[in-house]
Protein backbone atom coordinates (compact mmCIF):
# COMPACT_ATOMS: atom_id res chain seq x y z
CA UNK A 1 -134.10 25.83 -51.67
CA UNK A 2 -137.05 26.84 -53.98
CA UNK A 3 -136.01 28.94 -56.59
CA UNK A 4 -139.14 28.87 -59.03
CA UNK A 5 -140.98 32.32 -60.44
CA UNK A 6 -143.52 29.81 -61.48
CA UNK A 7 -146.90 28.72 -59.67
CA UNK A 8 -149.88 26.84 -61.19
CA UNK A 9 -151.13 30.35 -62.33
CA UNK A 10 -149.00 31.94 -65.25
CA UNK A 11 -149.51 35.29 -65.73
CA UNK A 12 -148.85 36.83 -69.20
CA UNK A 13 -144.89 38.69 -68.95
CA UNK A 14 -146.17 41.82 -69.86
CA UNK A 15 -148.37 42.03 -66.63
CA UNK A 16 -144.76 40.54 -64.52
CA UNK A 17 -143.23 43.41 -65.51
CA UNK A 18 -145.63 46.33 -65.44
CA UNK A 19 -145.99 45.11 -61.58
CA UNK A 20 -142.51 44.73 -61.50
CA UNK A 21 -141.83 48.21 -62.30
CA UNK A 22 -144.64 49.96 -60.06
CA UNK A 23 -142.55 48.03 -57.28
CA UNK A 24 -138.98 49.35 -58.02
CA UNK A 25 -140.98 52.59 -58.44
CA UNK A 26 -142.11 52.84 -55.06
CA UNK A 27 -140.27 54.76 -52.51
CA UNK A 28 -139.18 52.04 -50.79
CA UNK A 29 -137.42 50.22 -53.48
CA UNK A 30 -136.07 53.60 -54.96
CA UNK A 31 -134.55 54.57 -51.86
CA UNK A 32 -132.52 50.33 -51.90
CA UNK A 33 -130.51 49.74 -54.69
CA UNK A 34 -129.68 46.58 -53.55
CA UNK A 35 -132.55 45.01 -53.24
CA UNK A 36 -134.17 46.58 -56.51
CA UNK A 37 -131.23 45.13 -58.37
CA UNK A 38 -132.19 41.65 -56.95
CA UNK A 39 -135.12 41.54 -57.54
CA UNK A 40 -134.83 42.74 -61.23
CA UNK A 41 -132.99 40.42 -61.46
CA UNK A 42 -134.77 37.22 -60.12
CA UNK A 43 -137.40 38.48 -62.12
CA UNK A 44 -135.80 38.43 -65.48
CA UNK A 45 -134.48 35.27 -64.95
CA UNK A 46 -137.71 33.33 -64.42
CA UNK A 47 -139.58 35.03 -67.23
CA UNK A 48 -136.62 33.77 -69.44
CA UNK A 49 -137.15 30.23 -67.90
CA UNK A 50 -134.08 30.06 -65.83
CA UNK A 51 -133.76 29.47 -61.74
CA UNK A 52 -130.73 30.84 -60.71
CA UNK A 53 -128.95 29.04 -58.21
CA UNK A 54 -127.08 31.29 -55.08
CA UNK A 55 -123.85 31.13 -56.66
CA UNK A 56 -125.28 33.09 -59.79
CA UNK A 57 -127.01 35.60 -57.88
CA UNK A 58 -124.37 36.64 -55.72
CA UNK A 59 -122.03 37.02 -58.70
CA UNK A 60 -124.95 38.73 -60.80
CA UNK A 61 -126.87 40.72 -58.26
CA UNK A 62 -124.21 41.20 -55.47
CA UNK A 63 -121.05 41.52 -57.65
CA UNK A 64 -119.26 39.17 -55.86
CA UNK A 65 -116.45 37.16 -57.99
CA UNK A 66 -117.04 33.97 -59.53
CA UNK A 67 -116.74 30.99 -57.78
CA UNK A 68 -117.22 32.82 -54.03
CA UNK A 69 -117.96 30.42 -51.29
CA UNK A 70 -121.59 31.37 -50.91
CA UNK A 71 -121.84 28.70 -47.56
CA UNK A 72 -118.97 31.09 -46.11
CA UNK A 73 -120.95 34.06 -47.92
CA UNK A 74 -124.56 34.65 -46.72
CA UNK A 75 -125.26 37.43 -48.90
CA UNK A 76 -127.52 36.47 -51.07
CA UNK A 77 -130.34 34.51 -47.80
CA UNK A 78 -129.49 37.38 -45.89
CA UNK A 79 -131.14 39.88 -48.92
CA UNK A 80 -133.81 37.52 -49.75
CA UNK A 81 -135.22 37.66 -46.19
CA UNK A 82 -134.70 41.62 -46.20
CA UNK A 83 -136.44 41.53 -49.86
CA UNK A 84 -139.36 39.10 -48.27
CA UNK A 85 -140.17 41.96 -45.54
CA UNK A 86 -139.69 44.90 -47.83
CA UNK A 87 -141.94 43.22 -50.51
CA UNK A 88 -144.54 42.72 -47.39
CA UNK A 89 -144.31 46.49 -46.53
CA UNK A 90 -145.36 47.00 -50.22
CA UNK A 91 -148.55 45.30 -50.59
CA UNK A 92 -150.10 46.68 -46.78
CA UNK A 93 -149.73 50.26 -48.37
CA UNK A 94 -149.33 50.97 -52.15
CA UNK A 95 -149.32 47.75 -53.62
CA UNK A 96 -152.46 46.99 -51.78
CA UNK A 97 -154.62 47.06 -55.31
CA UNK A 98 -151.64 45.47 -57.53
CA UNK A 99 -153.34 42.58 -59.37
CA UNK A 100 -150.06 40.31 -58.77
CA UNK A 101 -148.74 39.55 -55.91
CA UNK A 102 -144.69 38.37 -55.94
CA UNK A 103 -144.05 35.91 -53.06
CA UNK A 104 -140.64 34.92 -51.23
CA UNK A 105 -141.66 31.93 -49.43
CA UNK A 106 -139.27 31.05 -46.71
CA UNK A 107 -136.09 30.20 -47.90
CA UNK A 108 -136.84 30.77 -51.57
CA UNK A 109 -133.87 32.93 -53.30
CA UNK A 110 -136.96 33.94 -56.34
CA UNK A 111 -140.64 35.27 -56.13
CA UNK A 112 -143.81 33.00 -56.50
CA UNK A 113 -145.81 35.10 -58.58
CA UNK A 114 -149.71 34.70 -57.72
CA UNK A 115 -152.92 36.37 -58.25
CA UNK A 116 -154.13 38.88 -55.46
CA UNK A 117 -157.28 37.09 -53.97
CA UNK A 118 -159.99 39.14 -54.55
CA UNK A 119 -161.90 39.65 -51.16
CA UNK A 120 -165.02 38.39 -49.80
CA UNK A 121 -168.50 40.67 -50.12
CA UNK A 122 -169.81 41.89 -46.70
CA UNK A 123 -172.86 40.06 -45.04
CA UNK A 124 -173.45 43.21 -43.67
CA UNK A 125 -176.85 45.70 -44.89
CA UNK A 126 -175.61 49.32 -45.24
CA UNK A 127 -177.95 52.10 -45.42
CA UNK A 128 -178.22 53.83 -48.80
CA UNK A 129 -176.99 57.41 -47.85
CA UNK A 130 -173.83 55.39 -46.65
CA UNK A 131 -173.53 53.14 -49.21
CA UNK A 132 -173.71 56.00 -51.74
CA UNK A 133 -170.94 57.78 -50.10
CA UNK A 134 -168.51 54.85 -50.03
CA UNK A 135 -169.13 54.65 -53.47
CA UNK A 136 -168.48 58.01 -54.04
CA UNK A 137 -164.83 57.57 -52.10
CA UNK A 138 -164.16 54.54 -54.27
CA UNK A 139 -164.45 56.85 -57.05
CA UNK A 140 -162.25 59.25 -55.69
CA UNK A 141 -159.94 56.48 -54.41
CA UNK A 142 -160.03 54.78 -57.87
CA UNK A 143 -158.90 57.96 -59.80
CA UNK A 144 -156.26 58.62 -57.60
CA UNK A 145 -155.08 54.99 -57.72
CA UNK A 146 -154.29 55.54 -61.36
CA UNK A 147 -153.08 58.51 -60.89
CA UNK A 148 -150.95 57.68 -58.71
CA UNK A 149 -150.08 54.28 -60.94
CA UNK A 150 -149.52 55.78 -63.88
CA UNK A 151 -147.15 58.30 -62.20
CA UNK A 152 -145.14 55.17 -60.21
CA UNK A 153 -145.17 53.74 -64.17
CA UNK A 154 -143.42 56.27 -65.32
CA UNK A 155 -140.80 57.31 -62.30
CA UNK A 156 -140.13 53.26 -63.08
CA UNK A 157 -139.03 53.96 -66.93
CA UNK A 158 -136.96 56.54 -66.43
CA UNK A 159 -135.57 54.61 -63.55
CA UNK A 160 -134.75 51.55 -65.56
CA UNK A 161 -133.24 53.88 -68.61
CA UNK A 162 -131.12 55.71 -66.13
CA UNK A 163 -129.92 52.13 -64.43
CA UNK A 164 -128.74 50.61 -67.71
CA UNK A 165 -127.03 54.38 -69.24
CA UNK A 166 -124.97 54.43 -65.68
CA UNK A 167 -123.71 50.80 -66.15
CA UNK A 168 -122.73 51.79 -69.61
CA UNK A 169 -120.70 55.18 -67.85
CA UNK A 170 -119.24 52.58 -64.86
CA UNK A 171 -117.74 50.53 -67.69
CA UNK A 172 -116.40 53.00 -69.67
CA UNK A 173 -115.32 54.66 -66.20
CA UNK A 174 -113.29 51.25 -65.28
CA UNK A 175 -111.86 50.75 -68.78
CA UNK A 176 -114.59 47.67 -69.61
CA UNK A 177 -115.90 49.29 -72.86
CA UNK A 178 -113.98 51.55 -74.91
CA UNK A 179 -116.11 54.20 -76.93
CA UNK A 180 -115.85 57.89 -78.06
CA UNK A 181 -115.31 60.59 -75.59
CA UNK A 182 -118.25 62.32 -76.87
CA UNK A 183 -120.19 58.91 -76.75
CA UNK A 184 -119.25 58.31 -73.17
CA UNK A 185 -120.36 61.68 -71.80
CA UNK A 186 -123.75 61.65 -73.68
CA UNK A 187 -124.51 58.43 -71.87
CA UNK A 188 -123.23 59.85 -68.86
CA UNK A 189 -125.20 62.77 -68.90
CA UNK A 190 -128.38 61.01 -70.50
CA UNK A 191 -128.20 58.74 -67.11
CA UNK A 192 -128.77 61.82 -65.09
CA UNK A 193 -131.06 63.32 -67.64
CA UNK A 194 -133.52 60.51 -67.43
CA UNK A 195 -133.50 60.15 -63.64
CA UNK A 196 -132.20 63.48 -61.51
CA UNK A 197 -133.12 61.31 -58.47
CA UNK A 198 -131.07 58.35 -59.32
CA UNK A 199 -127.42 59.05 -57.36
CA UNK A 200 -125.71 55.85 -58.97
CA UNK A 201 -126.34 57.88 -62.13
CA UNK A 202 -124.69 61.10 -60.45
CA UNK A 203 -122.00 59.50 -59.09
CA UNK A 204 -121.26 57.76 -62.89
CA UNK A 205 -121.14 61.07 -64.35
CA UNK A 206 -118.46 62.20 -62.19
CA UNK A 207 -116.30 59.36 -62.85
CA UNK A 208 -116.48 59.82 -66.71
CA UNK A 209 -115.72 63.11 -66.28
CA UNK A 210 -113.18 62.57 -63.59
CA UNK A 211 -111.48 59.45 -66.41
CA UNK A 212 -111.81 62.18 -69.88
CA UNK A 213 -109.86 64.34 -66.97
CA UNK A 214 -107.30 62.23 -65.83
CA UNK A 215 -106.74 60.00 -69.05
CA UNK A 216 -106.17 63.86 -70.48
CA UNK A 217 -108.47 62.95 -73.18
CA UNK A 218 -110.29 67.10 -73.23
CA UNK A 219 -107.77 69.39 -72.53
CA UNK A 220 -109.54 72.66 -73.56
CA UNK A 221 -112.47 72.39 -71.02
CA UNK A 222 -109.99 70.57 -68.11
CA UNK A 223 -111.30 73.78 -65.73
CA UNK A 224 -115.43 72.96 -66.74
CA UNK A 225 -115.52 69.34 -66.70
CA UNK A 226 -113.42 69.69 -63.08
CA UNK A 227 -115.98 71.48 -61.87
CA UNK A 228 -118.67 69.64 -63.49
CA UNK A 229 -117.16 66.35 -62.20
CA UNK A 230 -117.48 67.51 -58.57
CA UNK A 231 -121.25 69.08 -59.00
CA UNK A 232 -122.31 65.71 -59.43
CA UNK A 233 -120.55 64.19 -57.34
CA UNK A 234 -121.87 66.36 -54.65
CA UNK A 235 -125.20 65.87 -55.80
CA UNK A 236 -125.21 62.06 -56.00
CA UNK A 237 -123.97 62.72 -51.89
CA UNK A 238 -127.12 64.65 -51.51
CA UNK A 239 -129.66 61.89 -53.26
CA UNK A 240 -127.95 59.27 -51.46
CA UNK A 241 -125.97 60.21 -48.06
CA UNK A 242 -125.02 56.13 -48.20
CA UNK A 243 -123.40 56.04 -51.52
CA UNK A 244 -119.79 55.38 -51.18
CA UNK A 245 -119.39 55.93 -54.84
CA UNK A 246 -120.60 59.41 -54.87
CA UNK A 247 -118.60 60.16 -51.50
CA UNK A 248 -115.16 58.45 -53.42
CA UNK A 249 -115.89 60.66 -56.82
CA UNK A 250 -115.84 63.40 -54.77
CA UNK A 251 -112.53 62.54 -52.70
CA UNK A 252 -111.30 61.61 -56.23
CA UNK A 253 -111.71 64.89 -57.62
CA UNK A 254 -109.20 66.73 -54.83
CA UNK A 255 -106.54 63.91 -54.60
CA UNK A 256 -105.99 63.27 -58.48
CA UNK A 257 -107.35 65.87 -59.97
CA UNK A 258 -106.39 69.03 -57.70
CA UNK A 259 -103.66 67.26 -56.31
CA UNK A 260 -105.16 68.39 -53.07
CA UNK A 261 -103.78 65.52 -51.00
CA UNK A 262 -104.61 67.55 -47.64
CA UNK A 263 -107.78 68.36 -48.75
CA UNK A 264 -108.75 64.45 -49.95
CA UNK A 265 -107.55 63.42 -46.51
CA UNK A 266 -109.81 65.37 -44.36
CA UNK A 267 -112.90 64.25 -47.04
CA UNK A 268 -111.95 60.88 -46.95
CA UNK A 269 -112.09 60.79 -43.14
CA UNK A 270 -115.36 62.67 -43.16
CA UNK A 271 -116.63 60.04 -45.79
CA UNK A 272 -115.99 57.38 -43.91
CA UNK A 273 -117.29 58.77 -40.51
CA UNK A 274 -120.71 58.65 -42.49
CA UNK A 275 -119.85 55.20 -43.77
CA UNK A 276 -117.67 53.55 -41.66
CA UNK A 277 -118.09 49.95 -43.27
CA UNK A 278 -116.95 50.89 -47.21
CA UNK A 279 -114.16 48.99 -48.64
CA UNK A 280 -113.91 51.56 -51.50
CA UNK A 281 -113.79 54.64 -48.70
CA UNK A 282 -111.00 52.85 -46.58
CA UNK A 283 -108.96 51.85 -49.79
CA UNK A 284 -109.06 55.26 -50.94
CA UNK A 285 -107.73 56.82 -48.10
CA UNK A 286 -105.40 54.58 -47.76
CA UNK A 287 -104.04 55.55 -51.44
CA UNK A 288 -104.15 59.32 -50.03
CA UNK A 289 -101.65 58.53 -47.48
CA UNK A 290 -99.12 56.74 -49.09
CA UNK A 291 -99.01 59.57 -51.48
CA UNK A 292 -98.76 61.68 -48.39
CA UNK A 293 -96.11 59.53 -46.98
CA UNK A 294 -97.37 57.68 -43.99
CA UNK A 295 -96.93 54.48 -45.07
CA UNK A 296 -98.24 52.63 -41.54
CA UNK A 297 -101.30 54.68 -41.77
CA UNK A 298 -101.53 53.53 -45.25
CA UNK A 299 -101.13 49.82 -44.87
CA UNK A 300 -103.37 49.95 -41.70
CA UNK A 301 -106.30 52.11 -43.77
CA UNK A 302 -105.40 49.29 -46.59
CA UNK A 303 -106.01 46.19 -44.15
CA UNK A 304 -109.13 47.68 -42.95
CA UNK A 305 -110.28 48.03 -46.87
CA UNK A 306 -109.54 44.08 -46.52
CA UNK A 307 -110.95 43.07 -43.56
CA UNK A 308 -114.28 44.61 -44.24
CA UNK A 309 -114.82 43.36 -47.38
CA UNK A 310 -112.21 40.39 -48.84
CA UNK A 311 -113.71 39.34 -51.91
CA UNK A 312 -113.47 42.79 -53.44
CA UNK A 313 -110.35 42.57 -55.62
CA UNK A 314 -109.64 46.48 -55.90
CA UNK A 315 -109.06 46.46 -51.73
CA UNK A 316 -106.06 43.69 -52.11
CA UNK A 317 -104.75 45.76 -55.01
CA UNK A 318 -104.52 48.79 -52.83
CA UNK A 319 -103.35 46.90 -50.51
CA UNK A 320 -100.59 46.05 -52.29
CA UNK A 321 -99.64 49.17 -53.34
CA UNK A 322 -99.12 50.78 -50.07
CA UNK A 323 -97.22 47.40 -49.23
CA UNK A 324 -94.79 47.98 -52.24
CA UNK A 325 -94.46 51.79 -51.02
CA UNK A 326 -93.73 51.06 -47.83
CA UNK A 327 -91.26 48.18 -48.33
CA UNK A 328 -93.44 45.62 -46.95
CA UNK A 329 -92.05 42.57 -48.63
CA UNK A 330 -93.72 39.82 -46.70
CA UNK A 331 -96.84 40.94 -46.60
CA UNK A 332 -96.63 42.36 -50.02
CA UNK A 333 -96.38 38.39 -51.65
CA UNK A 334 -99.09 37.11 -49.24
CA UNK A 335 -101.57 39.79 -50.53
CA UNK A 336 -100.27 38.90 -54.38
CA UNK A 337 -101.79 35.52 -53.46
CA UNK A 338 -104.67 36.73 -52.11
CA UNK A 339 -105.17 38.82 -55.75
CA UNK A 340 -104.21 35.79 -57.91
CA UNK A 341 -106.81 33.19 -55.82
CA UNK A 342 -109.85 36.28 -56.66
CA UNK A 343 -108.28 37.72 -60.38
CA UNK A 344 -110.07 36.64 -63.62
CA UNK A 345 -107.71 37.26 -66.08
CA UNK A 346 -104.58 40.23 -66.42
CA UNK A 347 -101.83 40.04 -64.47
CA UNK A 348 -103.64 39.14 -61.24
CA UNK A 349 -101.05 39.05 -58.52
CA UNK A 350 -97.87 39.12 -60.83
CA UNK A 351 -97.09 42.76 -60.82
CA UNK A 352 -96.42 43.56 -57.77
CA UNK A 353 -94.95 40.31 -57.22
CA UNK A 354 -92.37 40.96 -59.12
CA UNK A 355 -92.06 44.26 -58.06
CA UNK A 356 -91.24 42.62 -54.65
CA UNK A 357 -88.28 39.84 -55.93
CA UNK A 358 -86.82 43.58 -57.60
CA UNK A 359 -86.66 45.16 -54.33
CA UNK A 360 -84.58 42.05 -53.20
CA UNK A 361 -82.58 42.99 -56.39
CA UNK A 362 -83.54 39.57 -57.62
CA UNK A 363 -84.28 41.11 -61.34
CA UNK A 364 -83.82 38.00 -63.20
CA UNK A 365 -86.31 36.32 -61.31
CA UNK A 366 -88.81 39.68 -61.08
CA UNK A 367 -89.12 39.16 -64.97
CA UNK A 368 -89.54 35.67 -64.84
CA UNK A 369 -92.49 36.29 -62.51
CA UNK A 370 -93.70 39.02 -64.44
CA UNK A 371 -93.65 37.05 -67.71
CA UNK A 372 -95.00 33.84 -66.50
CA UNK A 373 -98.24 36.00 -66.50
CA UNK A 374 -98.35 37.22 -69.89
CA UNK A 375 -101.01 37.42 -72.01
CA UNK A 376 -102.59 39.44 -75.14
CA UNK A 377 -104.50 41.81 -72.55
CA UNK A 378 -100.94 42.88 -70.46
CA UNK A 379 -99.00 42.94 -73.76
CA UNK A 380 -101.50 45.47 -74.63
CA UNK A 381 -101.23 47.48 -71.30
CA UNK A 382 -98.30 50.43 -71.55
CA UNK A 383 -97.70 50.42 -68.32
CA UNK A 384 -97.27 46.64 -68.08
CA UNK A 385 -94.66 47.01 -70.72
CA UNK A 386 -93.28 49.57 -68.98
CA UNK A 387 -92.27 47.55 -66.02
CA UNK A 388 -91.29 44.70 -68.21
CA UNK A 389 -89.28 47.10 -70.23
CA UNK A 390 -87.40 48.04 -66.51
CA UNK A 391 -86.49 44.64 -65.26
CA UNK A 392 -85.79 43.00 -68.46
CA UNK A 393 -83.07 45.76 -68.59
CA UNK A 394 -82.18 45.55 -65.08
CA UNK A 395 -81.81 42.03 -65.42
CA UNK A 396 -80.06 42.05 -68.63
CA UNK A 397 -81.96 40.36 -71.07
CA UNK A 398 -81.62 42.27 -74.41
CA UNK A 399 -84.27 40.34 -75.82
CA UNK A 400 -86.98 40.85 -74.02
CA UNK A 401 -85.47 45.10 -73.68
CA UNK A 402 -86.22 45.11 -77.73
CA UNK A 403 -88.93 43.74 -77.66
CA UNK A 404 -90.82 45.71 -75.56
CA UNK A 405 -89.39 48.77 -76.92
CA UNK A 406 -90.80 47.91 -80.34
CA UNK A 407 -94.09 47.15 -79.00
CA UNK A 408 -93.95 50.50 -76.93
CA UNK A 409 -93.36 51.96 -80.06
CA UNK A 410 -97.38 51.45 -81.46
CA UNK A 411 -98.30 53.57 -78.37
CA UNK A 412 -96.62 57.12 -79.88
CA UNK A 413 -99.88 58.62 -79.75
CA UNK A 414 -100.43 57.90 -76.16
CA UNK A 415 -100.57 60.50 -73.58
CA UNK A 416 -98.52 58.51 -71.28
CA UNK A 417 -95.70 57.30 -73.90
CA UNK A 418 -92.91 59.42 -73.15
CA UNK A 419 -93.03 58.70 -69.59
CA UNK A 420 -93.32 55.26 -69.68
CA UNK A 421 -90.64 55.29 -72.61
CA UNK A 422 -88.41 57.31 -70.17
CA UNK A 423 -88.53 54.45 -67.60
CA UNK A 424 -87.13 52.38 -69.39
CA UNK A 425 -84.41 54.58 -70.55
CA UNK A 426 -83.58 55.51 -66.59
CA UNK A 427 -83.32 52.08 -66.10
CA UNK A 428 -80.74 52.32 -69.03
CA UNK A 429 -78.60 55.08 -67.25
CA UNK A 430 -80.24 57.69 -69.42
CA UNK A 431 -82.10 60.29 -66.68
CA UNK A 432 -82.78 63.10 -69.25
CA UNK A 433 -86.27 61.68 -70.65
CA UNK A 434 -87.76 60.83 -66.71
CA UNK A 435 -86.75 64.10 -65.98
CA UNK A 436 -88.50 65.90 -68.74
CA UNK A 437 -91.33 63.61 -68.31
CA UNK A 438 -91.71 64.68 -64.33
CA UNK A 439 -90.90 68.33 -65.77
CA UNK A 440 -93.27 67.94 -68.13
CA UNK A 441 -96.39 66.54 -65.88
CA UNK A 442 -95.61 69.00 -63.40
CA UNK A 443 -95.77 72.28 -66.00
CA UNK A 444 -99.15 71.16 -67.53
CA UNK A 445 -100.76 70.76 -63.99
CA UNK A 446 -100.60 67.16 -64.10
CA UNK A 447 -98.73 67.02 -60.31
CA UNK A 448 -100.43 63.16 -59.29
CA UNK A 449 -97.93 62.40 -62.36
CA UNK A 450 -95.07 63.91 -61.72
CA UNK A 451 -95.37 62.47 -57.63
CA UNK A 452 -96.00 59.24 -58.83
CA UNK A 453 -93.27 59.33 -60.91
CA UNK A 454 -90.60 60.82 -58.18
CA UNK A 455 -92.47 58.24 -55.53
CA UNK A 456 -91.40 55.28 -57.36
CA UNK A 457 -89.40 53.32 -55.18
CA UNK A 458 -87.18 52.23 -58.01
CA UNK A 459 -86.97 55.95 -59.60
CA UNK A 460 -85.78 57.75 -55.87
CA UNK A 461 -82.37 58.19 -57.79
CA UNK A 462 -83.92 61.28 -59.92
CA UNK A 463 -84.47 62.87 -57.10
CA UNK A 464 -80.63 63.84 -56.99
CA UNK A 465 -81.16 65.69 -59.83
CA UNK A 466 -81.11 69.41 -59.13
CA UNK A 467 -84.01 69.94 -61.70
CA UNK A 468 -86.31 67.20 -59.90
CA UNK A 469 -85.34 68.75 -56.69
CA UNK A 470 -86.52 72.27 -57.65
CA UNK A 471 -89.89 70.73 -58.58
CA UNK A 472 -90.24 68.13 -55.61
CA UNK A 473 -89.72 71.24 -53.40
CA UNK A 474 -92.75 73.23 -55.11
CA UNK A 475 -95.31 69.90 -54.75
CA UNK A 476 -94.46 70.02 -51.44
CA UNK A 477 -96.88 72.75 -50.71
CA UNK A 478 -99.68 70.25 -52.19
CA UNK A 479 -98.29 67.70 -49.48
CA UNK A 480 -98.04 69.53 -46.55
């Protein structure tokens, strides 16, 4: 396929891009993310001499993993010829006076760039009073052409500023990059600040302020940046009725936040009523009820993450989790596969894996599992050590049990140290520290916690202990 930016005329880069932006400025690249972001990118690419291939912009453009079978995978055609009509729809109405002209020819995957023919003079002999007055509306035309230009210019720079501060806020959101709190939510909010239009940069917002919340990271202003956190949520729903990231923040918000499980299941159904095909929409719901305890529902909301999109590794991981939940050993090690063949880097499949060979009561081998995917990244991840701590104790290797407690030990400062400390000491036979720690969680309003903890499949033995069952019988109300 042709995959050149280049054409016997070059024009100078700064020109590329000023076009470039009055084109992701217009309102029908504003309004598509998507194809913005390939373009951008196609763009950038050939001014820096390169010609990506499909593979690269699927992965780049498309987010899909490395390695995807683009043959099997259409994605990246299917947008180009989308992109090739939208681009035409551009130049018939306000790109009509744009000096360059970018060009998908068929089957190209990147834009000829070429100069906009200028058009032929008439034969025809127009009368003066006529000819004065079309020169008169050219005028007039003219001025509001750069009016117009110069207001497309600069809708297109605060566009691009708010584009590159929200993928700063998603990667600090997902744990990518680790900065300040202070640092994060300046970004955050400077992503909204330079766009109010832009509902990626909404829906960013809310997920810093949904991960200061739920990594307990502000504790004085939990109440403000709640509320704050759904605002924008709400507001990136209004910009952009089709963003599923908005619609999730929001769900977010009541499930792990408010502990509102009821209240995230009827949003999550309404969610994906308006978006019917989101991976993200049908994973998260089916997170909602396995916390709720439906754990069919669950695995079938799961599977339907799956089906409609399989090369997005966070639907397999749900997956996965509502499998372990529900006791669904089986299908629980053929979705582990499924994680390990898409996972670059971490654990990849081995978690729950080895969570499944400890259901079995096969400990020995759940650690060997669990080990065989260790790395500098897991040994780093409490949790991680957490469950290694639990099977390496169950399985009786004091080695390994004193080993991870000592590297437990450098995470004393951690909010979530004494919980995943008391794991490993229920494993142990000592119940005092998980109950404290559910105790705990539930008395400072942190109730997703304390269910998680109680939910555990391998932890259902606190709840015989009169203390759990007084507070299991309270977050019933949150349940029900």
């Amino acid at each position: 396929m042709h995959t050149s930016m280049t054409s016997d005329f070059q024009p100078a880069e700064k020109q590329v891009r000023e076009c470039l932006e009055r084109i992701l400025a217009s309102e029908g690249f504003v309004r598509s993310e998507r194809q913005s972001r390939f373009l951008r990118f196609v763009v950038d690419r050939g001014l820096s001499g390169a010609n990506p291939d499909e593979q690269e912009i699927g992965v780049r453009a498309f987010d899909r993993r490395k390695g995807y079978d683009h043959r099997a995978d259409p994605v990246v055609r299917v947008e180009a010829a989308r992109l090739r009509e939208r681009l035409k729809i551009y130049y018939e109405a306000v790109g009509a006076s744009d000096p360059l002209v970018f060009d998908f020819p068929n089957g190209a995957l990147a834009p000829v760039i070429r100069q906009r023919q200028a058009g032929t003079k008439s034969a025809s002999k127009w009368r003066k009073p006529i000819l004065t007055g079309l020169v008169v509306v050219a005028l007039l035309a003219a001025g509001v052409a750069v009016y117009l230009r110069q207001r497309a210019e600069t809708a297109a720079r605060a566009r691009s500023a708010s584009i590159a501060l929200a993928d700063r806020a998603e990667r600090y959101a997902r744990g990518l990059e680790v900065m300040p709190v202070a640092e994060a939510r300046r970004i955050a909010e400077e992503a909204v600040q330079s766009d109010p239009t832009y509902a990626r940069a909404h829906a960013m917002l809310s997920r810093v302020y949904y991960k200061i919340l739920n990594d307990r990271l502000d504790e004085t202003n939990r109440k403000e940046l709640r509320d704050k956190a759904l605002t924008a949520a709400v507001e990136g729903i209004r910009l952009d009725p089709k963003s599923d990231l908005a619609r999730s923040a929001e769900t977010q918000i009541y499930s792990e936040v408010d502990f509102n499980l009821q209240k995230a299941a009827a949003s999550c159904r309404n969610h994906i009523r308006a978006i019917p095909d989101s991976s993200r929409l049908l994973s998260q719901c089916a997170g909602i009820q396995s916390l709720l305890g439906n754990k069919e529902l669950s695995v079938t909301w799961a599977k339907s993450g799956v089906a409609v999109d399989p090369d997005r590794i966070g639907a397999w991981f749900t997956l996965a989790m509502v499998q372990f939940r529900a006791g669904e050993l089986k299908g629980l090690r053929e979705t582990c596969d499924q994680i390990d063949r898409r996972a670059n880097g971490g654990l990849g499949g081995a978690g729950y894996r080895a969570y499944s060979y400890a259901l079995e009561g096969k400990h020995t081998e759940a650690l060997a599992t669990l080990r065989k995917a260790e790395n500098p990244q897991t040994l780093s991840d409490l949790t991680v050590l957490s469950q290694r701590g639990f099977l390496a104790v169950r399985a009786k290797d004091q080695a390994v049990v004193q080993d991870t407690l000592e590297r437990i030990e450098t995470f004393r400062d951690h909010p979530n140290y004494a919980a995943d400390r008391a794991v490993i000491a229920f494993a142990q036979g000592n119940s005092d520290l998980l109950i404290e720690a559910i105790e705990r969680y539930y008395l400072n309003g942190h109730i997703g916690y304390a269910n998680s903890l109680i939910r555990n499949p391998f932890l259902a033995d606190v709840l015989k202990e009169p203390r759990v069952q007084v507070i299991e019988k309270k977050m019933r109300a949150y349940t029900e």
